[in-house]
Protein backbone atom coordinates (compact mmCIF):
# COMPACT_ATOMS: atom_id res chain seq x y z
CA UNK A 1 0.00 0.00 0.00
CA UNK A 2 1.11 3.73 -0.82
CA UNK A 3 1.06 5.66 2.60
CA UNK A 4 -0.22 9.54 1.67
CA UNK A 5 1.91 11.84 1.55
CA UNK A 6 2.14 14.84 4.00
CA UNK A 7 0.90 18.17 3.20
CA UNK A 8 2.20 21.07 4.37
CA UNK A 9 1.50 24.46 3.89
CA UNK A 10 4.18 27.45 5.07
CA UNK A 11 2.68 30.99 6.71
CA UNK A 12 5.43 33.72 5.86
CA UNK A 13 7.19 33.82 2.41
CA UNK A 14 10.35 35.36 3.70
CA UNK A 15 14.10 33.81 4.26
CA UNK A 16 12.59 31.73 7.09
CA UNK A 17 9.59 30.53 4.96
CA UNK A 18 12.11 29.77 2.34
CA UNK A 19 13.78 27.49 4.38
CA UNK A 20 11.20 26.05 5.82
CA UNK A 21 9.29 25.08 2.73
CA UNK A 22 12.61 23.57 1.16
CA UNK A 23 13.70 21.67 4.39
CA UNK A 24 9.92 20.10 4.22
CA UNK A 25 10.22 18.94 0.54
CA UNK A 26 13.72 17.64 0.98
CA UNK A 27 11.12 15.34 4.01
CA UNK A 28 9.40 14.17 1.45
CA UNK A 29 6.21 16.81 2.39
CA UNK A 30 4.28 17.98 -0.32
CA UNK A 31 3.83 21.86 -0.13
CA UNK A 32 0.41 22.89 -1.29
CA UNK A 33 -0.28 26.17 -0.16
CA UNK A 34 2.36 29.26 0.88
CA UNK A 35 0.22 32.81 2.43
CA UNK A 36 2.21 35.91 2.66
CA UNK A 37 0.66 39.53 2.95
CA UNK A 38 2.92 40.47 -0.40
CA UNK A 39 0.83 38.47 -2.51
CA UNK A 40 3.90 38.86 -5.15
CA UNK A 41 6.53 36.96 -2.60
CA UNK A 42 3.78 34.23 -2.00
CA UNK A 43 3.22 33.37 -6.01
CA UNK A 44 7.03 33.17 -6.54
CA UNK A 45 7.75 30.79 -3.47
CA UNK A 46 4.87 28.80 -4.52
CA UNK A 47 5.90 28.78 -8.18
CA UNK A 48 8.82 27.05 -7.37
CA UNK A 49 6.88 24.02 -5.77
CA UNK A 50 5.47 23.38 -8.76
CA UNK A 51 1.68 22.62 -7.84
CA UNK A 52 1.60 25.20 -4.60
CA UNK A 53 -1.05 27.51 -5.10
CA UNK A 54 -1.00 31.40 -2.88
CA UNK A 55 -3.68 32.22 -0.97
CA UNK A 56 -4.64 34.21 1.99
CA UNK A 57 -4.68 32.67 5.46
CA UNK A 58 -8.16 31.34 5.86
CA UNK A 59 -8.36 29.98 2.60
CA UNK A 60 -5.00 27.52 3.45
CA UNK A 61 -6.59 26.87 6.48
CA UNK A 62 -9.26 25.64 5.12
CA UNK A 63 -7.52 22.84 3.32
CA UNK A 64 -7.32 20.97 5.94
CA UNK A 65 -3.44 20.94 5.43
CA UNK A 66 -1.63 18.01 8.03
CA UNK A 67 0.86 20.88 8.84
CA UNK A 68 1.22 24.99 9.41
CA UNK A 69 4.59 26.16 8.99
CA UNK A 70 4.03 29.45 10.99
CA UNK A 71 7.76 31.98 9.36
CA UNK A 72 5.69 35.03 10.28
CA UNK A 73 7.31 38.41 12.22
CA UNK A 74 6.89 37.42 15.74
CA UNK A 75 4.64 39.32 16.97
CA UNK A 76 2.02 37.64 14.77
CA UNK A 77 2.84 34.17 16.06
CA UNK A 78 0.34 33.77 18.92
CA UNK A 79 -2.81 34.70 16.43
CA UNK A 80 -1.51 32.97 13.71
CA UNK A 81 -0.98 29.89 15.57
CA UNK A 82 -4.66 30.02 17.29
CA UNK A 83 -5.74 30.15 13.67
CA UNK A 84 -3.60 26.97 12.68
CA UNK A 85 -4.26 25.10 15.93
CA UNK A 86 -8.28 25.44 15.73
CA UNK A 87 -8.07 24.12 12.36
CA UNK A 88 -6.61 21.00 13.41
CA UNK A 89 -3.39 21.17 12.00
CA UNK A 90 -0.12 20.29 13.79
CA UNK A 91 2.15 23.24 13.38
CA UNK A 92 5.98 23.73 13.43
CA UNK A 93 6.29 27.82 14.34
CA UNK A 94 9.50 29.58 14.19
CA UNK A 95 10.76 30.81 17.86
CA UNK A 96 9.34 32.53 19.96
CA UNK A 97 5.34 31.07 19.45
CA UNK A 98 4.23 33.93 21.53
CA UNK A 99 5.47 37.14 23.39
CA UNK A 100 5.05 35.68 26.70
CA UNK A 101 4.42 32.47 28.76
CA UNK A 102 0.78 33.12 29.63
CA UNK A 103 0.19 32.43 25.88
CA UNK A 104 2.55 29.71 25.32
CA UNK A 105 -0.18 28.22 28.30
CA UNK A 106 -3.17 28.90 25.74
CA UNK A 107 -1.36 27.92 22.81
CA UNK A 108 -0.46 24.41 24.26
CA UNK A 109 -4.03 23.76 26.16
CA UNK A 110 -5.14 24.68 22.22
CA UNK A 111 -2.90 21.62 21.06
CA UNK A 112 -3.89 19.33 23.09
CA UNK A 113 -7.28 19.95 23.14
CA UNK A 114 -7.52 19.53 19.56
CA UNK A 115 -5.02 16.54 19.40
CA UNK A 116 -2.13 17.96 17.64
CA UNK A 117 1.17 18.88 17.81
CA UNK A 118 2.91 22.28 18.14
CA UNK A 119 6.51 22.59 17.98
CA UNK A 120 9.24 25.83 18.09
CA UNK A 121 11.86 25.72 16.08
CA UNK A 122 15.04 25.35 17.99
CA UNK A 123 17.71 23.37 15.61
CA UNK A 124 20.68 24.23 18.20
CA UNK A 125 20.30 21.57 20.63
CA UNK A 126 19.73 19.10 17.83
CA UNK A 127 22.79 19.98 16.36
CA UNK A 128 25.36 16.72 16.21
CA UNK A 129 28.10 18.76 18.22
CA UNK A 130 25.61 19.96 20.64
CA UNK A 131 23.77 16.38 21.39
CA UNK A 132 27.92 14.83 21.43
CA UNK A 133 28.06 17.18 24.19
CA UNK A 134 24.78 16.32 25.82
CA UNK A 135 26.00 12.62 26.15
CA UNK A 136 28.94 13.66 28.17
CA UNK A 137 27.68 16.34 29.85
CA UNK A 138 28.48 14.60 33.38
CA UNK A 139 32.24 14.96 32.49
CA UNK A 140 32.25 18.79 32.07
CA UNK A 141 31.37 19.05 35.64
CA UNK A 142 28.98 21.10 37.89
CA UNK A 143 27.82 24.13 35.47
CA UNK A 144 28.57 26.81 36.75
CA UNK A 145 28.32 30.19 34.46
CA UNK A 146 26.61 30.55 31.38
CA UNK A 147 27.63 33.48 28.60
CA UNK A 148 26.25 34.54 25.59
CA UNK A 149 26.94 37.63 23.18
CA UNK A 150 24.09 38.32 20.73
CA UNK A 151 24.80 40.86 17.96
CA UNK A 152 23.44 40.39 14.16
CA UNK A 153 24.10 42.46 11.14
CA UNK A 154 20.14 41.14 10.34
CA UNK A 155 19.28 44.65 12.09
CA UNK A 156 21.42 46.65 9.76
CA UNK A 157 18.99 49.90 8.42
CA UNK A 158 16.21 49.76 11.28
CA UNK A 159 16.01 52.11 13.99
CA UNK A 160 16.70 51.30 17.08
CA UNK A 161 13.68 50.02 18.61
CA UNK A 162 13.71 47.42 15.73
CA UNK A 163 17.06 46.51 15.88
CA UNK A 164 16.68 45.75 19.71
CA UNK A 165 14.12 43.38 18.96
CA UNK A 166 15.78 41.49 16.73
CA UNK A 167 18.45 40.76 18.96
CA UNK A 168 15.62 39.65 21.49
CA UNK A 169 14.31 37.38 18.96
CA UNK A 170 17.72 35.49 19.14
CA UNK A 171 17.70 35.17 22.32
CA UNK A 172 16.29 31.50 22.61
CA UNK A 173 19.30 29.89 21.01
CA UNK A 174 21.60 30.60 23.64
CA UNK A 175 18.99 29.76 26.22
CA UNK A 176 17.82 26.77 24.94
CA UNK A 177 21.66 25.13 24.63
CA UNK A 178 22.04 26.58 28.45
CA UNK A 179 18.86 24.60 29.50
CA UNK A 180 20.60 21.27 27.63
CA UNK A 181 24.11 22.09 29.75
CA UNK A 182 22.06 23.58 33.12
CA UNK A 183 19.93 20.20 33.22
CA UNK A 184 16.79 22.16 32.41
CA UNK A 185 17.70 24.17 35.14
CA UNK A 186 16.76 28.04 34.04
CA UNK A 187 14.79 28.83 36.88
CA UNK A 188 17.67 28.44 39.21
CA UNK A 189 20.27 30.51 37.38
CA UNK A 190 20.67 33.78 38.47
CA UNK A 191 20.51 36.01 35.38
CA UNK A 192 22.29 39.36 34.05
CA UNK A 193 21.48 41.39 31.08
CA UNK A 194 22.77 43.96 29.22
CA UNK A 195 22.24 46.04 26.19
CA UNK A 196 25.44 47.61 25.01
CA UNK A 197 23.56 49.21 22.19
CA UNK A 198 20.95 48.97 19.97
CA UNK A 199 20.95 45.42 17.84
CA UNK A 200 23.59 43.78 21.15
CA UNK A 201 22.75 41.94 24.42
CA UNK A 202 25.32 40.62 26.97
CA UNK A 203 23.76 37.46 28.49
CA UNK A 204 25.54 35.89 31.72
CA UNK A 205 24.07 33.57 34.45
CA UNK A 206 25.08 31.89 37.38
């Protein structure tokens, strides 16, 4: 018997939709729908899919599409994965899925409710160097400071409101390889923070 295959359908046409609809066909997934508000960006992703058509949110959503890809601006994560969620689709949503952890809560009670999946995107800890290091974590020792400098040129032309929050949107990398080396720890670390300037954070825990 033939097993059907996947369909997926990616929310955000930018560099991070790119890569998510490309890392999804190299899965074997077949990408039938890509939404984007630049209708433009949307028809060209999907034109290279071959048989991906655009459309607007609620009309992918009504496909009944196996999986959201949610490669949205942050800030429109927590709506847009409602949306995906209550359509009973698993989704896959690029970090953060929501501004705070008060709706991470709804957003998971939302999952399971409907009986699906969602997942952040974190590839760091997956990463064969990190997980060597995971399996002999015991032999580094008791953990005792964690460091992390955050600066991107991705901020380069924004003011700097803008380029502040993309350095916040980093900001899960570093602290989701501290929670593989801390134990899952966080809560116990005693954190400091600083902003340099604009675009850089200084990120140091004991």
């Amino acid at each position: 018997m033939t097993r059907r295959r996947i369909r997926a359908g990616i929310i955000g046409a930018g560099l991070m939709g790119r890569m998510h609809a490309a890392a999804a066909r190299r899965a074997g997934v077949d990408i039938a729908a890509i939404s984007d508000p630049d209708l433009v960006r949307a028809q060209k992703l999907a034109a290279s899919f071959g048989s991906c058509d655009a459309l607007g949110i609620d009309q992918m959503l009504a496909l009944g599409l196996e999986v959201i890809h949610v490669c949205t601006p942050p800030q429109q994560h927590f709506d847009t994965c409602q949306a995906a969620l209550r359509a009973r689709s698993h989704v896959l949503c690029e970090k953060p899925i929501a501004q705070n952890a008060a709706q991470v809560g709804v957003l998971l009670e939302l999952a399971a409710a409907q009986a699906v999946q969602l997942c952040p995107v974190h590839q760091f800890p997956f990463q064969r160097g990190v997980k060597k290091l995971e399996s002999n974590v015991t032999k580094l020792g008791t953990v005792r400071h964690v460091h992390a400098e955050i600066c991107t040129a991705g901020g380069t032309g924004m003011d700097d409101e803008r380029r502040h929050q993309v350095a916040l949107d980093i900001l899960p990398h570093p602290l989701s390889l501290f929670r593989v080396f801390a134990a899952g720890a966080l809560e116990k670390v005693d954190w400091r923070v600083a902003s340099p300037c604009p675009g850089e954070l200084l990120v140091a825990g004991v």
